[in-house]
Protein backbone atom coordinates (compact mmCIF):
# COMPACT_ATOMS: atom_id res chain seq x y z
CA UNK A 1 -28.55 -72.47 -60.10
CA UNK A 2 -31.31 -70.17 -61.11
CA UNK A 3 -32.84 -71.02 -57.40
CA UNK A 4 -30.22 -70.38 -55.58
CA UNK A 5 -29.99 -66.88 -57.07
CA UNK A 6 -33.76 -66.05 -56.47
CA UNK A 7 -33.35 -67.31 -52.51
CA UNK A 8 -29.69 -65.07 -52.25
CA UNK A 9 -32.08 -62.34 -53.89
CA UNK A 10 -34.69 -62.75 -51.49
CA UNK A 11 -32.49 -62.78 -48.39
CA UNK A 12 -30.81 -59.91 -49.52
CA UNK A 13 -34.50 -58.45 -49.89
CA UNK A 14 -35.04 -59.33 -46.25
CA UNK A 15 -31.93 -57.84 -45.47
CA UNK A 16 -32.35 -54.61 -46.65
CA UNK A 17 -36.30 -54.47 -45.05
CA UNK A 18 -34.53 -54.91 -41.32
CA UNK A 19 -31.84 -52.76 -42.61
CA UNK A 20 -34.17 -50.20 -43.46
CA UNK A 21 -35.85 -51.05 -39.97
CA UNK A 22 -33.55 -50.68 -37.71
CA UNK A 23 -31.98 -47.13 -39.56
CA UNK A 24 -35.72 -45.77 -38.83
CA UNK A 25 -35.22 -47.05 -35.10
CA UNK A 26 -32.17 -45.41 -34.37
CA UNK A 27 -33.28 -41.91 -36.46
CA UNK A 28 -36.56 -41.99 -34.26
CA UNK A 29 -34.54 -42.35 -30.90
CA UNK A 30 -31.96 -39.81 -31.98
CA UNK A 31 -34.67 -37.28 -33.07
CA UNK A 32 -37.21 -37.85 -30.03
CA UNK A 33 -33.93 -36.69 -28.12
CA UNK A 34 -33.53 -33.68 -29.82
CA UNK A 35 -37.17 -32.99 -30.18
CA UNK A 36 -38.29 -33.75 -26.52
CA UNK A 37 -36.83 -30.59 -25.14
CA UNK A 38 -37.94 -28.24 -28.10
CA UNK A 39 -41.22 -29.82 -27.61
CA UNK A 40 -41.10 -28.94 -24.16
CA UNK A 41 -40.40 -25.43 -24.78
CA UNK A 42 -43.05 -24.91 -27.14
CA UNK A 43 -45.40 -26.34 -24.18
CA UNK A 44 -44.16 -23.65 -21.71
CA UNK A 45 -44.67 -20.64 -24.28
CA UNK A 46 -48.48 -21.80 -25.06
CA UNK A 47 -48.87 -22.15 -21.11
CA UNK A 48 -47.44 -18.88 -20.75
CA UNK A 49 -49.21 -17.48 -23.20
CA UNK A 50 -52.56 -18.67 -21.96
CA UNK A 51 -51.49 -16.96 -18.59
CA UNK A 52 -51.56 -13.74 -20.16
CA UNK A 53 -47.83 -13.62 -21.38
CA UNK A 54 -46.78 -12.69 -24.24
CA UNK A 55 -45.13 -15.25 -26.83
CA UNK A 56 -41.77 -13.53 -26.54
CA UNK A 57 -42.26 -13.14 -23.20
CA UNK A 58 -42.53 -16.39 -22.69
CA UNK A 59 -39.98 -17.81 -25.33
CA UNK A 60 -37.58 -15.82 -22.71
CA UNK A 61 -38.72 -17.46 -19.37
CA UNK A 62 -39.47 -20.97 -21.29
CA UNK A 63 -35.87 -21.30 -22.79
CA UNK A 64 -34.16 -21.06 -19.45
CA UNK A 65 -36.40 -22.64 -17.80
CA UNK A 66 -36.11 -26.12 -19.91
CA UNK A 67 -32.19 -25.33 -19.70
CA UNK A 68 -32.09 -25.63 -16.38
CA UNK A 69 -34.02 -28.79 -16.44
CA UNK A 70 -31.47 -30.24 -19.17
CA UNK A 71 -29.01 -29.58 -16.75
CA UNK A 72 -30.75 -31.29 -13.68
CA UNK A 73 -31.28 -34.14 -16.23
CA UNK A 74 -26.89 -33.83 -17.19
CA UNK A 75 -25.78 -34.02 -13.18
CA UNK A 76 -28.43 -37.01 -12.36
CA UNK A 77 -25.36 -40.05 -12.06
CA UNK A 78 -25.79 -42.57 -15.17
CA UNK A 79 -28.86 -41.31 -16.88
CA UNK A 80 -26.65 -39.50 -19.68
CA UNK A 81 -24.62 -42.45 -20.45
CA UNK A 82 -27.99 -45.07 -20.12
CA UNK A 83 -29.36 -42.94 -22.87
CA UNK A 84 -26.20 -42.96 -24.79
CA UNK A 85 -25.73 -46.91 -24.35
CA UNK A 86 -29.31 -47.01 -25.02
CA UNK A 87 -28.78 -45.48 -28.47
CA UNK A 88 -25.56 -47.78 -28.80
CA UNK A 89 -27.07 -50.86 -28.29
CA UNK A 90 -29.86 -50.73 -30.54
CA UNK A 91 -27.22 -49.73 -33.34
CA UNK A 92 -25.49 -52.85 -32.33
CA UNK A 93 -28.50 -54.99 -32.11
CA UNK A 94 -29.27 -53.86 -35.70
CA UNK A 95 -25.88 -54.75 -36.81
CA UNK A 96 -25.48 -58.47 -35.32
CA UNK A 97 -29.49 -58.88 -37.22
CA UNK A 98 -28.00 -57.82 -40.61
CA UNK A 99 -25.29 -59.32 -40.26
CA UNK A 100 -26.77 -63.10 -39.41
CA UNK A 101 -28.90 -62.74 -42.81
CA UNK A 102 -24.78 -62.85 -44.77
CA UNK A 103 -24.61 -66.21 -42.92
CA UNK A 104 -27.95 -67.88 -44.12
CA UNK A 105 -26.88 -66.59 -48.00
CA UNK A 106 -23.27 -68.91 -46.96
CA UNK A 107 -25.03 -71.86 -46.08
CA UNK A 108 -27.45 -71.06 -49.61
CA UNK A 109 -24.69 -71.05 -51.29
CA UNK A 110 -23.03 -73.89 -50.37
């Protein structure tokens, strides 16, 4: 009996490392979505301000400018929702993995 508590305990281990994975996956994709355009922004101001601007200066061309290209980015057919499914699936991925460890402990158990 005592084995078959330190194999449930080490699957559940296991478990909780691709758990743990696959949160960091989907909190990387989420934030390099968010941070992509900042980042891109920040780019355009140090450009800008290497041209002689000024950094508020530039923080007012730079923002629009990176707008506008969020929008292009918005009208392109599909590309919006492949991100979106992109996101989607590897939550779903993650999901079917942790779940398939709860049928290994079953057939432990049994």
């Amino acid at each position: 009996m005592n084995k078959v508590k330190i194999n449930v305990a080490l699957i559940r281990l296991l478990q909780f490392v691709v758990f743990v994975l696959f949160t960091f996956m989907v909190m990387a994709y989420t934030f390099a979505m968010i941070l992509l355009p900042l980042d891109a922004i920040v780019m355009l101001i140090k450009v800008l301000s290497i041209v002689g601007l000024g950094g508020i200066i530039g923080a007012v061309i730079a923002v629009p400018a990176v707008g506008y290209l969020g929008m292009q980015v918005y009208k392109m057919p599909g590309l919006c929702q492949l991100i979106v499914e992109i996101g989607v699936d590897l939550v779903t991925t993650g999901k079917a993995r942790i779940d398939a460890f709860n049928k290994i402990i079953e057939t432990v158990k049994a």
